[in-house]
PDB file of N, CA and C in Angstrom:
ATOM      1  N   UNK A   1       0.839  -1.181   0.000  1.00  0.00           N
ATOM      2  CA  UNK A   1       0.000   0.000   0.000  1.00  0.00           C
ATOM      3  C   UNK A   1       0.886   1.247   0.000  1.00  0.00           C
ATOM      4  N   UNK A   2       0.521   2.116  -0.784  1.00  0.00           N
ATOM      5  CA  UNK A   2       1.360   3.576  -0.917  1.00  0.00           C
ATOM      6  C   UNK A   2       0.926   4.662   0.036  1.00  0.00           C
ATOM      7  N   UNK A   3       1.947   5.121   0.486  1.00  0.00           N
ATOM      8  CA  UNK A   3       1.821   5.679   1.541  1.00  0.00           C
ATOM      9  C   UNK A   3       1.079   7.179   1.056  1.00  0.00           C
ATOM     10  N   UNK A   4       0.065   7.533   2.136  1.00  0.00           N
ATOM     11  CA  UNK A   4      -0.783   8.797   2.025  1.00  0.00           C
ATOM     12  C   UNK A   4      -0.103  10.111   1.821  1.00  0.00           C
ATOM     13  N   UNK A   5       0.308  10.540   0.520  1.00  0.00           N
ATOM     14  CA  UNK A   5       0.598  11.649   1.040  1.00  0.00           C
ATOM     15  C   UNK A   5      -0.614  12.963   0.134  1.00  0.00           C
ATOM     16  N   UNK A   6      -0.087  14.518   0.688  1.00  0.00           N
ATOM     17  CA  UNK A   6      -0.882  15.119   0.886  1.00  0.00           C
ATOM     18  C   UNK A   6      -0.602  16.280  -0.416  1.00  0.00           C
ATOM     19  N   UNK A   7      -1.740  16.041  -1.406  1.00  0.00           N
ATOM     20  CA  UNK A   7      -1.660  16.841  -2.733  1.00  0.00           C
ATOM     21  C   UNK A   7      -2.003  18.310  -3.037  1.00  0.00           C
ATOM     22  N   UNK A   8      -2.732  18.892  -1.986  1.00  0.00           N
ATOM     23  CA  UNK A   8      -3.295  20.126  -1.816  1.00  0.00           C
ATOM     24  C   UNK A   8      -4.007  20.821  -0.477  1.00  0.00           C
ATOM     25  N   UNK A   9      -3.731  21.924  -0.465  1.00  0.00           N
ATOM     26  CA  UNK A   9      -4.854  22.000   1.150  1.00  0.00           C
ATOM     27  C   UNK A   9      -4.433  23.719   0.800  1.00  0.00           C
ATOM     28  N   UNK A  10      -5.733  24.227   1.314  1.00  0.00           N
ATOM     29  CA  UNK A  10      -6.352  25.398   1.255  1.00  0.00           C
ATOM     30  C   UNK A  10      -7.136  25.835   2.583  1.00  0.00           C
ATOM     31  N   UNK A  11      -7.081  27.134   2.687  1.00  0.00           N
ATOM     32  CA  UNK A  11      -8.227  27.562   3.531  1.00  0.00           C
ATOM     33  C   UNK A  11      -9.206  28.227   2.992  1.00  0.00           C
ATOM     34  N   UNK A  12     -10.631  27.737   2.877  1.00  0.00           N
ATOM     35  CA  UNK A  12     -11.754  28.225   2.511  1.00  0.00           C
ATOM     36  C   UNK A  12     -12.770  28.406   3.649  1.00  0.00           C
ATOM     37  N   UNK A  13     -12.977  29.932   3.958  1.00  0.00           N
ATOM     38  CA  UNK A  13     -13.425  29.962   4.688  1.00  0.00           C
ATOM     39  C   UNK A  13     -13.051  29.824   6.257  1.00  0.00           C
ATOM     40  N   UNK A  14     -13.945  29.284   6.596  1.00  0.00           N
ATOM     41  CA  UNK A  14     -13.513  28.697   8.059  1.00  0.00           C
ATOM     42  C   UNK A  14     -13.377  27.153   8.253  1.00  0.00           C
ATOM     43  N   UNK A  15     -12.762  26.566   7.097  1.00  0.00           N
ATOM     44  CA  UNK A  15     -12.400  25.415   6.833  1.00  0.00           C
ATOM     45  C   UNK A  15     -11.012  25.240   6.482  1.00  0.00           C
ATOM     46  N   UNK A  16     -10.229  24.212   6.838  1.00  0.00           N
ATOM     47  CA  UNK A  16      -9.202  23.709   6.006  1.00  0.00           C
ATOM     48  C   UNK A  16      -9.492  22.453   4.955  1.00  0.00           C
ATOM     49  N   UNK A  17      -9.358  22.696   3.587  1.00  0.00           N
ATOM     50  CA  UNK A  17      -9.864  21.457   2.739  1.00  0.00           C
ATOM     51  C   UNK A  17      -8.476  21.120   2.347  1.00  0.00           C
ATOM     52  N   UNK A  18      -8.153  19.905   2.209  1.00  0.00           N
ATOM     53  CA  UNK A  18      -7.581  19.112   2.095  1.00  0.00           C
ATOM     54  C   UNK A  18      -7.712  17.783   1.134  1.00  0.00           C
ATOM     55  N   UNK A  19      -6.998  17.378   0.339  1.00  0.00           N
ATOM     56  CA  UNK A  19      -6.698  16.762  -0.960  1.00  0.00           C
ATOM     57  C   UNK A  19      -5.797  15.751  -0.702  1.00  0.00           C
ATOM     58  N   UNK A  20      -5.784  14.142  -0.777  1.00  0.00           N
ATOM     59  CA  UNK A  20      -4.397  13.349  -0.753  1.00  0.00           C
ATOM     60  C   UNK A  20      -4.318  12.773  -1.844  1.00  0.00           C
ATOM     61  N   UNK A  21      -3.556  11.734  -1.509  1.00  0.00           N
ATOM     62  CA  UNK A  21      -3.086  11.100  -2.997  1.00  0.00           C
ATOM     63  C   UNK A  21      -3.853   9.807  -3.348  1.00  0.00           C
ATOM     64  N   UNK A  22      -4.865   9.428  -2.368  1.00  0.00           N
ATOM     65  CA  UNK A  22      -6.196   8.479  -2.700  1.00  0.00           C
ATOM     66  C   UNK A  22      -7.130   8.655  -3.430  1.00  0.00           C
ATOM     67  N   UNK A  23      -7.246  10.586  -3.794  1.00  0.00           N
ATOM     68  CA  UNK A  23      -8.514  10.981  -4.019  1.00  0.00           C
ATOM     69  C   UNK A  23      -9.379  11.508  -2.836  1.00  0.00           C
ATOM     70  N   UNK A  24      -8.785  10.684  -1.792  1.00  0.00           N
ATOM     71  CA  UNK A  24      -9.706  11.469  -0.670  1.00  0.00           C
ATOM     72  C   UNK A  24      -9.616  12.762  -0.681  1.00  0.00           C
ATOM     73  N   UNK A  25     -10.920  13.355  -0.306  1.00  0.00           N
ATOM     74  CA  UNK A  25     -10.527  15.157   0.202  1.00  0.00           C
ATOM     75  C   UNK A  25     -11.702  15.194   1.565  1.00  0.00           C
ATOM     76  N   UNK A  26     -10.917  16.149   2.477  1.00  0.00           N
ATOM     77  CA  UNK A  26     -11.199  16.433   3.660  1.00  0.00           C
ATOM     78  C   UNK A  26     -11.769  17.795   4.258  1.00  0.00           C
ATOM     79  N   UNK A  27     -12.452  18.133   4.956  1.00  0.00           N
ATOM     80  CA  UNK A  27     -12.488  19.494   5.108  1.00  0.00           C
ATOM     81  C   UNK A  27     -12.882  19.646   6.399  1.00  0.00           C
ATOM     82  N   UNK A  28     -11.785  20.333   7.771  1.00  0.00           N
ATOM     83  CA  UNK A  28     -12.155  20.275   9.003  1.00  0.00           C
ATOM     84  C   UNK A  28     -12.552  21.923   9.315  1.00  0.00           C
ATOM     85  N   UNK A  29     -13.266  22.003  10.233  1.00  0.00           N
ATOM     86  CA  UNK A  29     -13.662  23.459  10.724  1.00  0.00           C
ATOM     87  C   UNK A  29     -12.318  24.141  11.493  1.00  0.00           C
ATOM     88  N   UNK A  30     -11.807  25.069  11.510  1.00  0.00           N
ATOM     89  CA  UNK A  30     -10.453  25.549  11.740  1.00  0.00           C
ATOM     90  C   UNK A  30     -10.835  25.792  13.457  1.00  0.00           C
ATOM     91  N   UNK A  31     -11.872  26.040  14.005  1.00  0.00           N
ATOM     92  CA  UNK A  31     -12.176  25.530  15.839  1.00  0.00           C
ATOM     93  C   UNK A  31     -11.911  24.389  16.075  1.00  0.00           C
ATOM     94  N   UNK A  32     -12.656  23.879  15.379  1.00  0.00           N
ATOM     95  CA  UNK A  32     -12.235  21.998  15.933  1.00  0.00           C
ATOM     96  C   UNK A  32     -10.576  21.875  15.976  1.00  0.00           C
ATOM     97  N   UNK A  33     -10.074  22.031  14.558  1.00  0.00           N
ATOM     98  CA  UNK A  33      -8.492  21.665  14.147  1.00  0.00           C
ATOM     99  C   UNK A  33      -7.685  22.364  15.817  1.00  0.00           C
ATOM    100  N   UNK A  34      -8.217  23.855  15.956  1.00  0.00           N
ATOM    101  CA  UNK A  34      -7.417  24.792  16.876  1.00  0.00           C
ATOM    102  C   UNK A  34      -7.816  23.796  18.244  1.00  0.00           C
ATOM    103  N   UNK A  35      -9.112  23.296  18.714  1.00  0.00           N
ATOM    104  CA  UNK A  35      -9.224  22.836  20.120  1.00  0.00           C
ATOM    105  C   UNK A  35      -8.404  21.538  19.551  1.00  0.00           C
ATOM    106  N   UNK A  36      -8.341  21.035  18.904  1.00  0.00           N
ATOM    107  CA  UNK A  36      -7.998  19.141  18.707  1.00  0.00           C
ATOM    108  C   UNK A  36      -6.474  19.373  18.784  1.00  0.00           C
ATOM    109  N   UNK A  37      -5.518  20.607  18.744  1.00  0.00           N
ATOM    110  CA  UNK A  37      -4.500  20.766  18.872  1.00  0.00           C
ATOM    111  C   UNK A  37      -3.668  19.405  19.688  1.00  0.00           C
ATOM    112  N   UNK A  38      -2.925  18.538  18.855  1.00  0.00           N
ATOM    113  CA  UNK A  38      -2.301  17.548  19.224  1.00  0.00           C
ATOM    114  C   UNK A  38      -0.734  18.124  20.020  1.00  0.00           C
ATOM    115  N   UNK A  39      -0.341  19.522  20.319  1.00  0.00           N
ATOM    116  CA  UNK A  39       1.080  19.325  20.590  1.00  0.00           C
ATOM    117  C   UNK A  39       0.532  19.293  22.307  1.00  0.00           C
ATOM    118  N   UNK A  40       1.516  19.340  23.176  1.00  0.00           N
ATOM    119  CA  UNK A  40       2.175  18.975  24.878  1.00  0.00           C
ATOM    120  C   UNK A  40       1.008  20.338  25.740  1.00  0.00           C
ATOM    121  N   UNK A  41       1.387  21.590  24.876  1.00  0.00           N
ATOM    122  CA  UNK A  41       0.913  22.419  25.668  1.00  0.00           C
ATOM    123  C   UNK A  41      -0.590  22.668  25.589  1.00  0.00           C
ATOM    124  N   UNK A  42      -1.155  21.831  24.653  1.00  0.00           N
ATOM    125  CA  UNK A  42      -2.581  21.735  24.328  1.00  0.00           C
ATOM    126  C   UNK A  42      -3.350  20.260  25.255  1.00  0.00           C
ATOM    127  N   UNK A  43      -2.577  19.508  24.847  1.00  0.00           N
ATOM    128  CA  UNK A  43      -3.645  18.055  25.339  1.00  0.00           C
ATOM    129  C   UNK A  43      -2.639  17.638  26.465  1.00  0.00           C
ATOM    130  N   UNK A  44      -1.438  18.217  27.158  1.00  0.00           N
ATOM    131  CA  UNK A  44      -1.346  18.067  28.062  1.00  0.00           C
ATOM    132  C   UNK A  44      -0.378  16.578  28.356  1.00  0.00           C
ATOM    133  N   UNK A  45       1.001  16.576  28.682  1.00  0.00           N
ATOM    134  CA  UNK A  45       1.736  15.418  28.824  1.00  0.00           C
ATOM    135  C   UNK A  45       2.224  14.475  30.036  1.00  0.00           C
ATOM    136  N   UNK A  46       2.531  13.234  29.516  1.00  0.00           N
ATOM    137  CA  UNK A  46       2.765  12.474  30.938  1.00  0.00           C
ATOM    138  C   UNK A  46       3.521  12.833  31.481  1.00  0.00           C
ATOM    139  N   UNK A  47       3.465  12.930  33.214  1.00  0.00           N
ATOM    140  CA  UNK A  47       4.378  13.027  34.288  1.00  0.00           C
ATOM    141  C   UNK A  47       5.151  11.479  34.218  1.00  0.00           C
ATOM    142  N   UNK A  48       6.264  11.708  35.727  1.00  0.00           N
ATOM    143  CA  UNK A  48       7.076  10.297  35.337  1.00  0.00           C
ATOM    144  C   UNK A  48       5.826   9.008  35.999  1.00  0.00           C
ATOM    145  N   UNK A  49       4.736   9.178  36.448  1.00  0.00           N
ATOM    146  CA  UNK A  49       4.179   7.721  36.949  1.00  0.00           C
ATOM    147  C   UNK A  49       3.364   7.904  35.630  1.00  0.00           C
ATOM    148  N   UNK A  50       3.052   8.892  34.244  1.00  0.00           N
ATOM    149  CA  UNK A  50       2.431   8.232  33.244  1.00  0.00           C
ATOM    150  C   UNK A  50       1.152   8.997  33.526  1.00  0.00           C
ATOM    151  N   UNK A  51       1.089   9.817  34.723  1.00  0.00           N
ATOM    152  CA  UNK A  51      -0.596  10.431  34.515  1.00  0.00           C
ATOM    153  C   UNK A  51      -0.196  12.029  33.857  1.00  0.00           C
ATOM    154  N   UNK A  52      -1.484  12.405  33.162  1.00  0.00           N
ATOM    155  CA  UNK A  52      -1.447  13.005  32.048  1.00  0.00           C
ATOM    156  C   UNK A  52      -2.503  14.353  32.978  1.00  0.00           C
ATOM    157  N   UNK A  53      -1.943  15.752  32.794  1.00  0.00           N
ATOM    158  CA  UNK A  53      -2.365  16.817  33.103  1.00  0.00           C
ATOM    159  C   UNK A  53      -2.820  17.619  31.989  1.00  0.00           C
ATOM    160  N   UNK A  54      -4.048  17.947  31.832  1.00  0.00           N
ATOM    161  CA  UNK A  54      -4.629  18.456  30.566  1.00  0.00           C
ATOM    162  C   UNK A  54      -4.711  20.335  30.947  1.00  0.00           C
ATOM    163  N   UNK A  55      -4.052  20.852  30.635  1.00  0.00           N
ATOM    164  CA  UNK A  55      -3.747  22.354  30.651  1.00  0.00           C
ATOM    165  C   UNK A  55      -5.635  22.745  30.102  1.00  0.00           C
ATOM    166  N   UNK A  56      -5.280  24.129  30.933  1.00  0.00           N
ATOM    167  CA  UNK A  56      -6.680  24.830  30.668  1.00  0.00           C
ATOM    168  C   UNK A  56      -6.110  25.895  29.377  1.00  0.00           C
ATOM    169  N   UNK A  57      -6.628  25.384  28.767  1.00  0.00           N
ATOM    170  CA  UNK A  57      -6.571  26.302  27.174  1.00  0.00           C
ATOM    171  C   UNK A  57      -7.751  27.309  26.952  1.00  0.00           C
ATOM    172  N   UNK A  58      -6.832  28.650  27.182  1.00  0.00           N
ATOM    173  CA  UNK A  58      -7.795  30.179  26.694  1.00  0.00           C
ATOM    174  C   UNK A  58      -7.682  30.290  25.079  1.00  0.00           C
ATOM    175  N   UNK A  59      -8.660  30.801  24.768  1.00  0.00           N
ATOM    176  CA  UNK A  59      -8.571  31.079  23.323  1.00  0.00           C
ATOM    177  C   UNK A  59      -8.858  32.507  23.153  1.00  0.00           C
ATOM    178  N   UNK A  60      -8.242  33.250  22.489  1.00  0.00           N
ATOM    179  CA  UNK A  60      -8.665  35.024  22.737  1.00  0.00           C
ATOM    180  C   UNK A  60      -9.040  34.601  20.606  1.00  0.00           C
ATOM    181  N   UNK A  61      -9.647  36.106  20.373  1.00  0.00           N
ATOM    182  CA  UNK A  61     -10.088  36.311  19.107  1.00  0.00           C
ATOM    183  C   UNK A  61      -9.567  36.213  18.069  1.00  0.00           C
ATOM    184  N   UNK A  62      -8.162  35.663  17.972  1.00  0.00           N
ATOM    185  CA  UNK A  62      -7.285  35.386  16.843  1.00  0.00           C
ATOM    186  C   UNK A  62      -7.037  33.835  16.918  1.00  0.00           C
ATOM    187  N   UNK A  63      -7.388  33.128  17.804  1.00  0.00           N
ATOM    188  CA  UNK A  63      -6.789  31.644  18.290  1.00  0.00           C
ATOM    189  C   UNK A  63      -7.482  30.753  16.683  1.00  0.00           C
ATOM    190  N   UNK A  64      -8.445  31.214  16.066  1.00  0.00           N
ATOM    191  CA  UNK A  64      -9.155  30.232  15.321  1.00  0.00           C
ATOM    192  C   UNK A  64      -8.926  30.963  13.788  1.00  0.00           C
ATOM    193  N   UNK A  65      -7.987  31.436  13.555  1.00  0.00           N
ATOM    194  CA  UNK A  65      -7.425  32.297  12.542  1.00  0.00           C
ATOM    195  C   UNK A  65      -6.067  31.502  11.790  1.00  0.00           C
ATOM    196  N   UNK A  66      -6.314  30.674  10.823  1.00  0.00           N
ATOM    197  CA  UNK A  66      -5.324  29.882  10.037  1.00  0.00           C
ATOM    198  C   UNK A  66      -4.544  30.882   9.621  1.00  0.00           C
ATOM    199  N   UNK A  67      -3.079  31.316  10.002  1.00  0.00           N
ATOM    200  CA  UNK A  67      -2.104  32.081   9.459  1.00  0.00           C
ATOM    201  C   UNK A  67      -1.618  31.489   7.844  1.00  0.00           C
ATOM    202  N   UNK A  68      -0.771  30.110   8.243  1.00  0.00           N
ATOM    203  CA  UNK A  68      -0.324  29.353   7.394  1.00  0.00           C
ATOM    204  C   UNK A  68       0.470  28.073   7.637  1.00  0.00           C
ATOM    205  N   UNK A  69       0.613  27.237   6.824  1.00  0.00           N
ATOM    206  CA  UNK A  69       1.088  25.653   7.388  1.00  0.00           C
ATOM    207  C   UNK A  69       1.988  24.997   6.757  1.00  0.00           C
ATOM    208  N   UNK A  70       2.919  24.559   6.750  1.00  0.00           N
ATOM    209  CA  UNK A  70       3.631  24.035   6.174  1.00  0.00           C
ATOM    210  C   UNK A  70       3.464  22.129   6.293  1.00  0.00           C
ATOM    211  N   UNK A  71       4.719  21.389   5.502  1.00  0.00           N
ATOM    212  CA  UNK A  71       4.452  20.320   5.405  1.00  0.00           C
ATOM    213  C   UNK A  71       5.731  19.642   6.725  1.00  0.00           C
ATOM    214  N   UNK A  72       5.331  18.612   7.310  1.00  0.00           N
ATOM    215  CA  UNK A  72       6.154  17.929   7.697  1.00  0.00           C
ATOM    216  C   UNK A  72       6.492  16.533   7.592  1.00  0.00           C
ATOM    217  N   UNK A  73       7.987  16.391   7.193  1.00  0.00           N
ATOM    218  CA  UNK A  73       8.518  14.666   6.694  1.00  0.00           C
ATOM    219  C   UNK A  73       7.928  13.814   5.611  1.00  0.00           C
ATOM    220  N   UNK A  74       6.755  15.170   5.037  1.00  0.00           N
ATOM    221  CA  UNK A  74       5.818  14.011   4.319  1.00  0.00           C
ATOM    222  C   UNK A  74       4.580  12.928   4.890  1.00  0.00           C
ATOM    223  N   UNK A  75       4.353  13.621   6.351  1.00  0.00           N
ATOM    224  CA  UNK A  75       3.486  12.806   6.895  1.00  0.00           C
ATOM    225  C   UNK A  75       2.532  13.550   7.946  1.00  0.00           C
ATOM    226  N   UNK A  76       3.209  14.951   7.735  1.00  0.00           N
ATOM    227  CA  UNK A  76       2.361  15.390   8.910  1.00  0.00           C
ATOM    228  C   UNK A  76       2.307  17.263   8.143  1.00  0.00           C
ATOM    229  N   UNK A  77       1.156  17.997   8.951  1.00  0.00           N
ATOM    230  CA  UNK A  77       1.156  19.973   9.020  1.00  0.00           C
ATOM    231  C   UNK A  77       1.597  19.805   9.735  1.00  0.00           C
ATOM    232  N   UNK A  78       1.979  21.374  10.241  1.00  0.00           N
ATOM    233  CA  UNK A  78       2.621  22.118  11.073  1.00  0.00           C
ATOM    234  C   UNK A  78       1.858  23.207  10.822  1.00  0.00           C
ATOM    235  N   UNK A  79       0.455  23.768  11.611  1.00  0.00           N
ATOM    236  CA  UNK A  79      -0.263  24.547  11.838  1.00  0.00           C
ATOM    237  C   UNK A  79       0.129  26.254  12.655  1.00  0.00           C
ATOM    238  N   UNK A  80       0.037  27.427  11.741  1.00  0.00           N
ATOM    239  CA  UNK A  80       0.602  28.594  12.125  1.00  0.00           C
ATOM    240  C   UNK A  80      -0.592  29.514  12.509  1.00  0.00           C
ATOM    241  N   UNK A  81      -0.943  29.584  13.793  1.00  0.00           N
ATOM    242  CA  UNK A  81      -2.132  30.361  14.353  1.00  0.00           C
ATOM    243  C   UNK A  81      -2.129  31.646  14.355  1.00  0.00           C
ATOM    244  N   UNK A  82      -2.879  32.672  14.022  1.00  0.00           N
ATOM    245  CA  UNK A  82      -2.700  34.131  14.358  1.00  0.00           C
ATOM    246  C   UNK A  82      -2.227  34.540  15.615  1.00  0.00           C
ATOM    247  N   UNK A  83      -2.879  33.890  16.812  1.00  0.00           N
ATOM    248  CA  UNK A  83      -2.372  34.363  18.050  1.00  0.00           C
ATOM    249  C   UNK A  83      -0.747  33.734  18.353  1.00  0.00           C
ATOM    250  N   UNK A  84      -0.170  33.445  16.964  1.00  0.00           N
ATOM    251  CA  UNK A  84       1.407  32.792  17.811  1.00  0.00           C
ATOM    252  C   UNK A  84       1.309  31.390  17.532  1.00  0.00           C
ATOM    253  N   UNK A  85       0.512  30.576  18.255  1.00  0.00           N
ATOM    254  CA  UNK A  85       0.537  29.087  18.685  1.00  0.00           C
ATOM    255  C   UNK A  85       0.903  28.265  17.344  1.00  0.00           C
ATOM    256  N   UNK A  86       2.201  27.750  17.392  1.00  0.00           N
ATOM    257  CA  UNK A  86       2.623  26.809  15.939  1.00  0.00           C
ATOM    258  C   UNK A  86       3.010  25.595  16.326  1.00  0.00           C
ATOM    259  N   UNK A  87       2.928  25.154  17.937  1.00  0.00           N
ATOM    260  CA  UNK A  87       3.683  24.171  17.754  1.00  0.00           C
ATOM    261  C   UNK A  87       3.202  22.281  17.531  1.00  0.00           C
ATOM    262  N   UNK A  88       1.636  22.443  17.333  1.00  0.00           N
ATOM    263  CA  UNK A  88       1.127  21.457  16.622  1.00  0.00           C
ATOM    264  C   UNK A  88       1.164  20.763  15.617  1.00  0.00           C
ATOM    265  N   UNK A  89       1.911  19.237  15.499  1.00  0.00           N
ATOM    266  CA  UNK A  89       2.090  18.913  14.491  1.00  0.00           C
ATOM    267  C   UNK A  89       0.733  17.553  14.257  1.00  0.00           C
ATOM    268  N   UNK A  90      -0.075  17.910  13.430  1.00  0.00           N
ATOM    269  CA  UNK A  90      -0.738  17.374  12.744  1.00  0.00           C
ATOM    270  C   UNK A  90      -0.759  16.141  11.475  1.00  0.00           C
ATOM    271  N   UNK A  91      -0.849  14.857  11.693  1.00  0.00           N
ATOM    272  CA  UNK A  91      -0.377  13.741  11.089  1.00  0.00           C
ATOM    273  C   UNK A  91      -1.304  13.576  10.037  1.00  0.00           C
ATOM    274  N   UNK A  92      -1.121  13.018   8.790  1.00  0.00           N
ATOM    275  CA  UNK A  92      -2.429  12.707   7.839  1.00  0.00           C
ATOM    276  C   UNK A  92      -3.402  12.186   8.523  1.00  0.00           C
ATOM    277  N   UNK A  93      -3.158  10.757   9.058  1.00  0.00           N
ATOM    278  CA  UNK A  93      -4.571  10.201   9.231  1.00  0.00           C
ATOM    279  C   UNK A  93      -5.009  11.246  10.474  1.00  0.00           C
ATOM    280  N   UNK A  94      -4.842  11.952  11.400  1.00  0.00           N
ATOM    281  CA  UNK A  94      -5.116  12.579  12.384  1.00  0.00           C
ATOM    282  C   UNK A  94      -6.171  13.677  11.886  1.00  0.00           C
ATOM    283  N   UNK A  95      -5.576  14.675  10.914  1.00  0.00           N
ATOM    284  CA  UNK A  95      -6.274  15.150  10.117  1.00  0.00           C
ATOM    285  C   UNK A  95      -7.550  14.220   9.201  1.00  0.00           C
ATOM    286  N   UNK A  96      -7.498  13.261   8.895  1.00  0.00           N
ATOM    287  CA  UNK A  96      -8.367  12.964   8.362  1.00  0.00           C
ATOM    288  C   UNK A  96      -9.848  12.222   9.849  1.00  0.00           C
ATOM    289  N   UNK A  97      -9.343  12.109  10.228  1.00  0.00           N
ATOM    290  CA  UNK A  97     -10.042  11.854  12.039  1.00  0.00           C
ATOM    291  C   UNK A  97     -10.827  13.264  12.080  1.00  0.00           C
ATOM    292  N   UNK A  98      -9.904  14.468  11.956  1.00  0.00           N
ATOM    293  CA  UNK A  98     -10.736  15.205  12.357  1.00  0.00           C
ATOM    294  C   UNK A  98     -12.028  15.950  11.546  1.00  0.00           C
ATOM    295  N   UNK A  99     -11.351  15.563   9.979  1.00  0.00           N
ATOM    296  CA  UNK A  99     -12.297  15.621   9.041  1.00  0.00           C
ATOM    297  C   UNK A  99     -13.768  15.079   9.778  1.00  0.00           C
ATOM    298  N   UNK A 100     -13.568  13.662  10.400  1.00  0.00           N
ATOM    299  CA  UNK A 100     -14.569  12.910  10.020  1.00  0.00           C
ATOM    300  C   UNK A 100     -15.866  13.431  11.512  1.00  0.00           C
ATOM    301  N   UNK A 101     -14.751  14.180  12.223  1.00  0.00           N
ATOM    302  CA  UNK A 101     -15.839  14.503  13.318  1.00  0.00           C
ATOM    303  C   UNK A 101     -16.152  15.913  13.130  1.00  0.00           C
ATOM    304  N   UNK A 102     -15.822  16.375  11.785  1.00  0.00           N
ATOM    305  CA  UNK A 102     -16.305  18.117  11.521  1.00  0.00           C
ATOM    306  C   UNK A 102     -17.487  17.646  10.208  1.00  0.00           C
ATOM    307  N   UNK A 103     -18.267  15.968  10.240  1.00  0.00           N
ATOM    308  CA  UNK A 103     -18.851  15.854   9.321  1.00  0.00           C
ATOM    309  C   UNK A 103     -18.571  15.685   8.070  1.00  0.00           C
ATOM    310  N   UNK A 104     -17.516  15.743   7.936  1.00  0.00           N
ATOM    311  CA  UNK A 104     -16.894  15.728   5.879  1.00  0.00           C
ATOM    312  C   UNK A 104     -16.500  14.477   5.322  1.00  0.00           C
TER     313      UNK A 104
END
């Protein structure tokens, strides 16, 4: 099987649509993408016994504002927020997960 990679992606709207190399195309709501934020300071990381502290995340009026994104390794975004926040790295199928709970 050939590995997924990612042929196009745009922001329309208050969406990110997204294009791979299956034919699939995706399109998540840029709130969801901003709360689903996969990096440490968003969902919060294990201490040394393994329990997991989930940070209280403020969002001020720029937090849901797609700056711009680049690609990573070929397998993952790297999401650039208006308010600053970049350090989420976003995996294909992860993105396509979140497609599927923004309905698309």
């Amino acid at each position: 099987m050939a590995a997924l990679t990612l042929e196009n992606a745009a922001v329309i709207g208050t969406e990110l649509a997204l294009s791979f190399s299956d034919d699939t195309e995706a399109y998540i709501a840029l709130p969801l993408m901003r709360r689903a934020c996969p990096c440490a300071a968003c969902q919060g990381e294990p201490d040394a016994l393994g329990r997991v502290m989930r940070p209280v995340v403020e969002y001020g009026a720029k937090a849901f504002d797609l700056v711009k994104f680049q690609g990573v390794g070929g397998y993952a975004l790297q999401v650039f927020w208006a308010d600053g926040h970049s350090t989420g790295i976003y995996s294909y199928p992860y993105l396509l997960r979140l497609a599927g709970l923004s309905g698309n």
